[in-house]
N, C-alpha and C. Protein backbone atom coordinates (compact mmCIF):
# COMPACT_ATOMS: atom_id res chain seq x y z
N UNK A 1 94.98 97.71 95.02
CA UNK A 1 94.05 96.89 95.78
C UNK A 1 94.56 96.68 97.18
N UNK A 2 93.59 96.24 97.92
CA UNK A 2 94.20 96.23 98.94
C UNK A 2 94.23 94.30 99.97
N UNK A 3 95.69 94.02 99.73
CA UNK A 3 96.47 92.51 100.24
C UNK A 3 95.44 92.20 100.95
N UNK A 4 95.51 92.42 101.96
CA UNK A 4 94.77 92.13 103.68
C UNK A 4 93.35 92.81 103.67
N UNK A 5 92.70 92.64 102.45
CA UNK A 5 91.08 93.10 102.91
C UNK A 5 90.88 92.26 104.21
N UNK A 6 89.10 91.81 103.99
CA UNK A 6 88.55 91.16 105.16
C UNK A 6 89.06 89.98 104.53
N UNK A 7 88.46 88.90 103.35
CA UNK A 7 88.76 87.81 103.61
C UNK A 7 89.81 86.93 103.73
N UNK A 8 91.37 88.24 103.70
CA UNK A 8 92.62 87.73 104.09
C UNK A 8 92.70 88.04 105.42
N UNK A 9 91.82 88.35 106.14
CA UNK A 9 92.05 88.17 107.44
C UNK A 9 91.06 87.30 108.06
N UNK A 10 90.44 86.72 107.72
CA UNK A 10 89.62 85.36 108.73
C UNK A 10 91.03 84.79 108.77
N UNK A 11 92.06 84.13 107.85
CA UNK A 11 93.13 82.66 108.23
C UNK A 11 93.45 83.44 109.29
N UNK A 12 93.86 84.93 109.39
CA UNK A 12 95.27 84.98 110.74
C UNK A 12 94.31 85.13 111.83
N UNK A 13 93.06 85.74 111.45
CA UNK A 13 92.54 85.46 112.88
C UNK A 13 92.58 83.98 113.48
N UNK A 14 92.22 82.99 112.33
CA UNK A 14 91.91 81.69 112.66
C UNK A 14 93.60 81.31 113.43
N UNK A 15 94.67 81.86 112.92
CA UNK A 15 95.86 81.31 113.63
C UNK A 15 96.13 82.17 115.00
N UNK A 16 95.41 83.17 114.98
CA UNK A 16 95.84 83.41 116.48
C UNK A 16 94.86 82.73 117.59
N UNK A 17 94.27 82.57 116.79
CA UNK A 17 93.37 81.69 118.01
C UNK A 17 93.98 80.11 117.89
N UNK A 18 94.28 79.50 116.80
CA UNK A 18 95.00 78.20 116.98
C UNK A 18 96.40 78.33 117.83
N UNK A 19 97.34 79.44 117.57
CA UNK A 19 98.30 79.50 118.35
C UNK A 19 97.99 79.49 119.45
N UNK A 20 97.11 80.74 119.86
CA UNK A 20 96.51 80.80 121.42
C UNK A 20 95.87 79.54 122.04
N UNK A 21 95.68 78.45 121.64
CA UNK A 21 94.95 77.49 122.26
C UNK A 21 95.95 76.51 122.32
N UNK A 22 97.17 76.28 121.38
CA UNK A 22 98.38 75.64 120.84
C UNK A 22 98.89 76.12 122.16
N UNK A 23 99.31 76.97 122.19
CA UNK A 23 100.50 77.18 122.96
C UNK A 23 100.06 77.31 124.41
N UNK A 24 98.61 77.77 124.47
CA UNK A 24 98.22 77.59 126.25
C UNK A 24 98.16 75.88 126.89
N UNK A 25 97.90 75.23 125.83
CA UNK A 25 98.13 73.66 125.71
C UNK A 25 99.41 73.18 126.15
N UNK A 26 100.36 73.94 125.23
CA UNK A 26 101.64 73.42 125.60
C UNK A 26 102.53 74.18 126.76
N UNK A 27 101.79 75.41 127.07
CA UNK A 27 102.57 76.21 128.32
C UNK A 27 102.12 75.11 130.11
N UNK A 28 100.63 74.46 129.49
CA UNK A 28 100.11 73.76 130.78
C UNK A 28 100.72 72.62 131.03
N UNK A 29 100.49 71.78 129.66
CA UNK A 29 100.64 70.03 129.89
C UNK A 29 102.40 70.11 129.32
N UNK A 30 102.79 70.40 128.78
CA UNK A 30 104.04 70.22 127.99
C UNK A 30 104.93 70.20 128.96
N UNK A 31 106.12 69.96 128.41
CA UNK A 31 107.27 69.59 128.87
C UNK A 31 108.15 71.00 128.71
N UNK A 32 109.08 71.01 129.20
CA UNK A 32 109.95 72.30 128.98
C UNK A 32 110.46 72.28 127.47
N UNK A 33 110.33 71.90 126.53
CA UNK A 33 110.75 72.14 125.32
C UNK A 33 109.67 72.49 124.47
N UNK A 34 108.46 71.66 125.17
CA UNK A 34 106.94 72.68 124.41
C UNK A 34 106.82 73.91 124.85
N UNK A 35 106.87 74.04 126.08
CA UNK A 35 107.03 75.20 126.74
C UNK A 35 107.73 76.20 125.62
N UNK A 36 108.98 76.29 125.84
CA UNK A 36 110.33 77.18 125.09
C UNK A 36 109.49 77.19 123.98
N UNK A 37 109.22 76.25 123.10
CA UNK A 37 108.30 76.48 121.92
C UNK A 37 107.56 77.19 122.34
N UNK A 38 106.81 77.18 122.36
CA UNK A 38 105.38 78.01 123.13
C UNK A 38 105.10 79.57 123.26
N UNK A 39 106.76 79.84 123.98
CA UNK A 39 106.77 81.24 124.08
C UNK A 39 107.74 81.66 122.68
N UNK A 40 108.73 81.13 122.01
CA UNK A 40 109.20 81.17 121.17
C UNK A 40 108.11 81.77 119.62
N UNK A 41 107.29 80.66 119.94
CA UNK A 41 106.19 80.69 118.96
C UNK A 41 104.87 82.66 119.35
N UNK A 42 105.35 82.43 120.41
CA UNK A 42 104.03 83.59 120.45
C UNK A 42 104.90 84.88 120.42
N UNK A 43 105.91 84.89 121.30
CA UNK A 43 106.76 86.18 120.98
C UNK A 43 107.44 86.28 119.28
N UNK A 44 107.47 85.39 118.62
CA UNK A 44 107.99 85.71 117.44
C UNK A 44 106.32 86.37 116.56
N UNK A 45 105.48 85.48 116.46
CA UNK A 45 104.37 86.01 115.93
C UNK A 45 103.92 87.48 116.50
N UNK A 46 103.81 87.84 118.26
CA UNK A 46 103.80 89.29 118.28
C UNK A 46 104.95 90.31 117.59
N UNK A 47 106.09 89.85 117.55
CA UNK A 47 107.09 90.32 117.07
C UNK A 47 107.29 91.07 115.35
N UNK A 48 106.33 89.68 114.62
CA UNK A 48 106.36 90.04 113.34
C UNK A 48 104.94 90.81 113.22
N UNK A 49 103.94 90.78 113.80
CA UNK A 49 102.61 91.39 113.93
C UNK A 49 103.11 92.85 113.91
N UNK A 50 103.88 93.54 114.82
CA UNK A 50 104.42 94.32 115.35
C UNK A 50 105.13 95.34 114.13
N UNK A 51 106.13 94.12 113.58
CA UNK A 51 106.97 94.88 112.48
C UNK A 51 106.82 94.73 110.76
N UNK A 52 105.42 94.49 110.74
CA UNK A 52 104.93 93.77 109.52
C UNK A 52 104.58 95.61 108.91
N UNK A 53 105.00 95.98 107.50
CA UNK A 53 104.82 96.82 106.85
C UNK A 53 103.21 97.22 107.29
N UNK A 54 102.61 98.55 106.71
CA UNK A 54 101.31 99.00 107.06
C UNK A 54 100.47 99.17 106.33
N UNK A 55 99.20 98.98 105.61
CA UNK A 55 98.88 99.17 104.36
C UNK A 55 99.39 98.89 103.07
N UNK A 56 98.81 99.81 101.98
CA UNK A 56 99.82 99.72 100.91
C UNK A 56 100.75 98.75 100.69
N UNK A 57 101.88 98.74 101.84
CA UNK A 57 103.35 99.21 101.45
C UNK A 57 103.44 97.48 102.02
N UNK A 58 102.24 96.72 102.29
CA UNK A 58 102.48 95.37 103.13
C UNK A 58 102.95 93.99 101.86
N UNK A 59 104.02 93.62 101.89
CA UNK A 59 104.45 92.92 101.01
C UNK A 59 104.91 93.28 100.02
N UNK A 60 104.89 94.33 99.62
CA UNK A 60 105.43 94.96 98.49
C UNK A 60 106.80 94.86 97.63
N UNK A 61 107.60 95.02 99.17
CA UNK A 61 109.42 94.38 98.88
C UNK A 61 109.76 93.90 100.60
N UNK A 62 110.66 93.12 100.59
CA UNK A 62 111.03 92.54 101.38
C UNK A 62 110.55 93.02 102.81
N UNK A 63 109.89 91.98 103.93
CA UNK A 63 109.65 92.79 105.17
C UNK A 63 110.37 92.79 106.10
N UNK A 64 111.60 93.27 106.13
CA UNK A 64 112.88 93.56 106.85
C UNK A 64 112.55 93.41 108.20
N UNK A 65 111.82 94.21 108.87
CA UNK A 65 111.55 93.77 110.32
C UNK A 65 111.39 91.95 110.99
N UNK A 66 110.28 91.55 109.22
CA UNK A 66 110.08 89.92 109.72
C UNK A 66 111.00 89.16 109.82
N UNK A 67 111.90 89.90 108.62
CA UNK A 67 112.92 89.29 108.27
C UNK A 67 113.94 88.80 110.24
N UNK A 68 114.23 89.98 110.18
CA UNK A 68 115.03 89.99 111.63
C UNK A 68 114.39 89.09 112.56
N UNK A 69 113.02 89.09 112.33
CA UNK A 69 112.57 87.95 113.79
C UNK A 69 111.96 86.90 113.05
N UNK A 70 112.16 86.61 112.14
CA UNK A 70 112.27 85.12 111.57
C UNK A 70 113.98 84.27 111.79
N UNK A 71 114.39 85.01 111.86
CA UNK A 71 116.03 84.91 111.74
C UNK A 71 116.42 84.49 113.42
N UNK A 72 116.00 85.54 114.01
CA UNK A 72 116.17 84.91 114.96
C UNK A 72 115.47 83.94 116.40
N UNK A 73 114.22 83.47 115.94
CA UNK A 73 113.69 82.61 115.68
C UNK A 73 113.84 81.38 114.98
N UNK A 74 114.44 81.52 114.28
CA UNK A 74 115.00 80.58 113.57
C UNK A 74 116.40 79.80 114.12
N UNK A 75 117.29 81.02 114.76
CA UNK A 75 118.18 80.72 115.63
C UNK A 75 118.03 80.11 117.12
N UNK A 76 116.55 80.52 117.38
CA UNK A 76 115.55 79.74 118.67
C UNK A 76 115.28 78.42 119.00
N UNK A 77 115.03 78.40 117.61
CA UNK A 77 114.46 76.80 117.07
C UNK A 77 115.66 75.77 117.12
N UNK A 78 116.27 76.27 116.49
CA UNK A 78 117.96 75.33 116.17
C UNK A 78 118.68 74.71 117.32
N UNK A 79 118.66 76.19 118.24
CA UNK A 79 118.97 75.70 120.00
C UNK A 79 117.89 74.65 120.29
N UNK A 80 117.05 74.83 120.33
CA UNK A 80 116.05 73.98 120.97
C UNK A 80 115.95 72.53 120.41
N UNK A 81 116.02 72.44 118.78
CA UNK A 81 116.71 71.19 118.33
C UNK A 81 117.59 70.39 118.58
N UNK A 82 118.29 71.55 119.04
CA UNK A 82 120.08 70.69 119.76
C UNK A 82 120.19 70.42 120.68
N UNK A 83 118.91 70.82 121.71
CA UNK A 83 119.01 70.52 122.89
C UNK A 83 117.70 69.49 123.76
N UNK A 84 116.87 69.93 122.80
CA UNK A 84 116.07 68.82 123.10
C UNK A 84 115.73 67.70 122.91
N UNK A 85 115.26 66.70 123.56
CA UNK A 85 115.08 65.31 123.52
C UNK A 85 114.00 65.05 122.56
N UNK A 86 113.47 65.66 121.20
CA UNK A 86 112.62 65.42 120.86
C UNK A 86 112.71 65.07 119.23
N UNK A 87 111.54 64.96 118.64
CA UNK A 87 112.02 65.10 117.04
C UNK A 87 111.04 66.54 116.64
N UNK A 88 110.37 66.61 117.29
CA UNK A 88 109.43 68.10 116.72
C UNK A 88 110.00 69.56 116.05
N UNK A 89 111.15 69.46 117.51
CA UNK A 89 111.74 70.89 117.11
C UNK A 89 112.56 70.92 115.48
N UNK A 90 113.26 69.48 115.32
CA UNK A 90 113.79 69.88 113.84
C UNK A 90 112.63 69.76 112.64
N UNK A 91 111.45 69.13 112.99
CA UNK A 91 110.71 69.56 112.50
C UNK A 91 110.45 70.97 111.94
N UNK A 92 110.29 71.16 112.91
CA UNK A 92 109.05 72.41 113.07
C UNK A 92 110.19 73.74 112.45
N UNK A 93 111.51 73.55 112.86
CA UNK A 93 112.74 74.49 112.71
C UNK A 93 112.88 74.14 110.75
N UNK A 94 113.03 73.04 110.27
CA UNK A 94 112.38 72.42 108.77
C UNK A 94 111.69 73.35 108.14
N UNK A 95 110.23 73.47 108.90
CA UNK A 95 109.57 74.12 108.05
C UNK A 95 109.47 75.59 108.33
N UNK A 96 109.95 75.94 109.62
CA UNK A 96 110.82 77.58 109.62
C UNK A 96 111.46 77.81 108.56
N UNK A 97 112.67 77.17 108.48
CA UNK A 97 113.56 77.28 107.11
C UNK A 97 112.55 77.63 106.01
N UNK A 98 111.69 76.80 105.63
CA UNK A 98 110.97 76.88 104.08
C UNK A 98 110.16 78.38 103.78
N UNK A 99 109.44 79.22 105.42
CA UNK A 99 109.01 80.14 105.52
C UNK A 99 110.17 81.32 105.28
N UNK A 100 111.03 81.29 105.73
CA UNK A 100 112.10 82.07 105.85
C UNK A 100 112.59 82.15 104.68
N UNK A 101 112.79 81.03 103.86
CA UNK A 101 113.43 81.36 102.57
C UNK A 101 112.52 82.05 101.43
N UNK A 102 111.52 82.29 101.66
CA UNK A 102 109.95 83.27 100.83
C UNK A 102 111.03 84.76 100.84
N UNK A 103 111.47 85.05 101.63
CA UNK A 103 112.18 86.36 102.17
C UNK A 103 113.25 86.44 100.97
N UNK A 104 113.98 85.58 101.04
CA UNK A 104 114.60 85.52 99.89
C UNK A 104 114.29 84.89 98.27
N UNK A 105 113.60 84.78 98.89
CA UNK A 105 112.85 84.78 96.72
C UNK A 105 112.31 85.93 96.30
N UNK A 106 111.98 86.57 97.63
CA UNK A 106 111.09 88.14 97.33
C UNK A 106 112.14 89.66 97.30
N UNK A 107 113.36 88.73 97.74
CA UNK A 107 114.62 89.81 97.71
C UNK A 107 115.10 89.85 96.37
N UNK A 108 115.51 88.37 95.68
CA UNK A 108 115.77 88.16 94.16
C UNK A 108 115.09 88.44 92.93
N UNK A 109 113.69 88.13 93.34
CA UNK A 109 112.65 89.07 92.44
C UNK A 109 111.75 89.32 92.92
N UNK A 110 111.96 90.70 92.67
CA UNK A 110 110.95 91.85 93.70
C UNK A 110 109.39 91.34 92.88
N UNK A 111 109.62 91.24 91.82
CA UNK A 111 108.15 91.16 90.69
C UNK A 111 107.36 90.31 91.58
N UNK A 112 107.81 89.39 92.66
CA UNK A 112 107.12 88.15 92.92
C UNK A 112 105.70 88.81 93.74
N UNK A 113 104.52 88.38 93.31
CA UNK A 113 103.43 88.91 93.77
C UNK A 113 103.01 89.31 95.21
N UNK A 114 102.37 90.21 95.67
CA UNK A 114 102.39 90.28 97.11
C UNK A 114 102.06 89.10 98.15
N UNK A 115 100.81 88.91 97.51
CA UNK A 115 100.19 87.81 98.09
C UNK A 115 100.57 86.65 97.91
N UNK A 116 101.44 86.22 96.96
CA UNK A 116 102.60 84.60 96.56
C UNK A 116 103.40 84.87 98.17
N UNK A 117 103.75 86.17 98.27
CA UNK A 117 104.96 86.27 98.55
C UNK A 117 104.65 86.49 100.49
N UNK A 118 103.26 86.68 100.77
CA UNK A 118 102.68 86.41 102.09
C UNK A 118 101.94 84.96 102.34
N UNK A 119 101.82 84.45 101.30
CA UNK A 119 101.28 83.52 101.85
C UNK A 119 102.55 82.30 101.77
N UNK A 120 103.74 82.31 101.18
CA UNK A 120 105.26 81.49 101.02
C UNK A 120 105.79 81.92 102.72
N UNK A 121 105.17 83.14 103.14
CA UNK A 121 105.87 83.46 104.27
C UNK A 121 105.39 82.91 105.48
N UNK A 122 104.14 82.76 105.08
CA UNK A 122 103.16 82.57 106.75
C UNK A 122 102.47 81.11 106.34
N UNK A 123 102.30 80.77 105.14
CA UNK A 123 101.61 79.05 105.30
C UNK A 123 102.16 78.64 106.38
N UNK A 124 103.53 78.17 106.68
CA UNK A 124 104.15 77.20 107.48
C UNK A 124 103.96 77.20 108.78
N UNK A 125 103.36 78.27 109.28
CA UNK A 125 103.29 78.89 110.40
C UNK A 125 102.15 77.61 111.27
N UNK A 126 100.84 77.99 110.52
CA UNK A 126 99.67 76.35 110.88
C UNK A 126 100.17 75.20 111.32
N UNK A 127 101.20 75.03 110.03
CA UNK A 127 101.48 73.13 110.52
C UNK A 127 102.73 72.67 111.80
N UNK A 128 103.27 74.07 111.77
CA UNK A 128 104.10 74.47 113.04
C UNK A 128 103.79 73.99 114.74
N UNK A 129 102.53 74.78 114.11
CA UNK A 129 101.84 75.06 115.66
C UNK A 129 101.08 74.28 115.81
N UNK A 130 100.60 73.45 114.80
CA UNK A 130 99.84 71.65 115.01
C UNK A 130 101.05 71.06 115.73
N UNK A 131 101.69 70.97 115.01
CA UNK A 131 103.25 70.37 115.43
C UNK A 131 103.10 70.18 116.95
N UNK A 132 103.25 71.57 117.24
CA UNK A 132 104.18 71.75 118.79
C UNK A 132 102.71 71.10 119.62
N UNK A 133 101.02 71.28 119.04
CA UNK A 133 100.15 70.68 119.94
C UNK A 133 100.39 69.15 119.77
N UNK A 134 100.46 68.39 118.89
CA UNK A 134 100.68 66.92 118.93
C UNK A 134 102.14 66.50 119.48
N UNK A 135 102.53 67.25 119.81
CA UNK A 135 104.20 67.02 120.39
C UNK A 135 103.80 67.01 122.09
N UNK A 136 102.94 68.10 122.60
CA UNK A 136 102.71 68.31 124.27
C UNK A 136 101.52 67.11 123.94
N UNK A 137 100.51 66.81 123.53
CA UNK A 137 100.15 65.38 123.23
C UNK A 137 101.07 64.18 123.74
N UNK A 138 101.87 64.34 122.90
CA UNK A 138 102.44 62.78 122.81
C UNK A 138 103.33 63.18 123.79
N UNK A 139 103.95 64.36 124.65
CA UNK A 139 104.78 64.53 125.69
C UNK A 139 103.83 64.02 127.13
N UNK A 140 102.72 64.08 126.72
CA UNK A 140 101.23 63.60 127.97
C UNK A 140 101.34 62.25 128.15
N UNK A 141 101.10 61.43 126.72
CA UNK A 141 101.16 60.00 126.38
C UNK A 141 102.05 59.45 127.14
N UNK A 142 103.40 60.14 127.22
CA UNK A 142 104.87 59.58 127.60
C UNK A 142 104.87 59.44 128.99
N UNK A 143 104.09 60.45 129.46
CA UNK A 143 104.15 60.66 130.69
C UNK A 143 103.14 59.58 131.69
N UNK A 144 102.11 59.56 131.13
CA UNK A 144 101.12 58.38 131.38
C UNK A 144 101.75 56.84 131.39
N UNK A 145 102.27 56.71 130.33
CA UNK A 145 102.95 55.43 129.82
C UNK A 145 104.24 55.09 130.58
N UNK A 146 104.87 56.34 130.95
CA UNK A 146 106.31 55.66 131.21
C UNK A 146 106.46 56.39 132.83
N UNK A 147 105.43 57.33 132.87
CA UNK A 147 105.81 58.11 134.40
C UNK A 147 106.75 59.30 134.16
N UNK A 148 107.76 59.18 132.90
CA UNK A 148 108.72 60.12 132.74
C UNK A 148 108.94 60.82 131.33
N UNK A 149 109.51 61.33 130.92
CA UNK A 149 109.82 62.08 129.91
C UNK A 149 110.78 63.01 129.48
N UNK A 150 111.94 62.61 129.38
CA UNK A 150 113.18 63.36 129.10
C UNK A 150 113.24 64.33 128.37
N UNK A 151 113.22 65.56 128.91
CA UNK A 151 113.26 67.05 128.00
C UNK A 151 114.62 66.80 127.06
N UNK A 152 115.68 67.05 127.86
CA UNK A 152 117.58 67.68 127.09
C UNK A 152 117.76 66.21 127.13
N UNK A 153 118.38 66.40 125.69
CA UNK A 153 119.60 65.44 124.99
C UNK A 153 120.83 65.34 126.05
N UNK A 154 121.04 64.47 126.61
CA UNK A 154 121.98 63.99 127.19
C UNK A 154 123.60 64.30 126.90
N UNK A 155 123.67 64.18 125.48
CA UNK A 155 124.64 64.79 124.19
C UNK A 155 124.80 66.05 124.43
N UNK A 156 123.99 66.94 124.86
CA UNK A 156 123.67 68.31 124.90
C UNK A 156 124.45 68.68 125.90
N UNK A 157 125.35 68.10 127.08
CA UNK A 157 125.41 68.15 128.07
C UNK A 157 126.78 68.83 127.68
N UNK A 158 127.75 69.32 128.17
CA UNK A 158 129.30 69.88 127.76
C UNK A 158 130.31 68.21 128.28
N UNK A 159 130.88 67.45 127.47
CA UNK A 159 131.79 66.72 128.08
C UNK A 159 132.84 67.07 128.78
N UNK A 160 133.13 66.56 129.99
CA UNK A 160 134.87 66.56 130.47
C UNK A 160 135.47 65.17 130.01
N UNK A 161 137.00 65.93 130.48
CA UNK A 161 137.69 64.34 130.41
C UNK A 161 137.47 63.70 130.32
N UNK A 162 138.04 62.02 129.62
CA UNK A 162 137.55 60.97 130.64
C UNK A 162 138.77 61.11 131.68
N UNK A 163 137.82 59.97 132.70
CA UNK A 163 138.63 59.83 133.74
C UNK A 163 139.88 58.18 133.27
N UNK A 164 141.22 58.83 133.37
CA UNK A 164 142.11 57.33 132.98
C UNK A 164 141.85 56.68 134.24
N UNK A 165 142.22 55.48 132.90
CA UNK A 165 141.93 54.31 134.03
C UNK A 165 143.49 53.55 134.56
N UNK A 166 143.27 53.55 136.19
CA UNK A 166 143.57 52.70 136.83
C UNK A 166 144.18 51.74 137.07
N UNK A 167 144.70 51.39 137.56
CA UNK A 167 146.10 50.04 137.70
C UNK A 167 145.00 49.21 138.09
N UNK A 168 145.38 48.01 137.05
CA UNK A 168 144.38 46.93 137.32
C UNK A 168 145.46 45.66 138.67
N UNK A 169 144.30 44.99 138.95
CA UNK A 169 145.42 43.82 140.00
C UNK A 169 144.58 43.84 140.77
């Protein structure tokens, strides 16, 4: 049979157009960490579009290509967690993890169905990219409200020394 007839393809159409509206949202109004999301999010999805098995052979056993740009994507996300001032990215990097680990349930048993085993991979992908739009949202809010909005963790910064202190008198 064939995985990806038509009516498995209305959702991804429906997500490239949610990404595409997601992420032009957050490339405009956002902050530099929606941003980084943003392109993070669209170059990984062309990425796996790109290296996603062909027919037939789509889900069948592990998709090694996704694999590689889930991975490092995943390594995208983590930076951006650590460095940004926000709570979204460990979010959103959360439910990366849960997509990513489909890869490995489908490595341990191959039996696991095609379609279990595409849709464990790509559900997470939706609530992701809600994510990152209610995040350049509430990065708008902040901005209205406070005038400002702190991208990088302060923490994030490399420490020096301290400076000793001084002869008191």
């Amino acid at each position: 049979g064939q995985a990806c007839s038509r009516p498995a393809m209305l959702p991804v159409a429906f997500f490239y157009v949610l990404l595409a509206f997601a992420g032009l949202y957050a490339l405009v109004a956002g902050g530099a960490p929606e941003r980084i999301g943003a392109v993070i999010f669209v170059v990984a999805t062309v990425l796996s579009t790109a290296s996603i098995s062909a027919g037939r052979a789509r889900f069948v056993s592990v998709e090694i290509g996704v694999v590689a740009v889930d991975l490092i994507m995943l390594a995208a996300l983590l930076a951006l967690a650590l460095r940004a001032e926000r709570f979204w990215p460990i979010w959103v990097t959360a439910l990366h993890i849960i997509g990513t680990a489909a890869h490995a349930v489908k490595a341990v048993d191959p039996a696991v169905m095609r379609l279990g085993y595409a849709f464990a991979m790509s559900f997470w992908s939706y609530p992701m990219v809600l994510i990152l739009a209610g995040a350049t949202w509430c990065h708008r809010r902040r901005l209205a409200r406070d005038g400002t909005d702190r991208s990088w963790s302060a923490s994030s910064a490399r420490s020096g020394p301290r400076p000793r202190p001084g002869p008191t008198g």
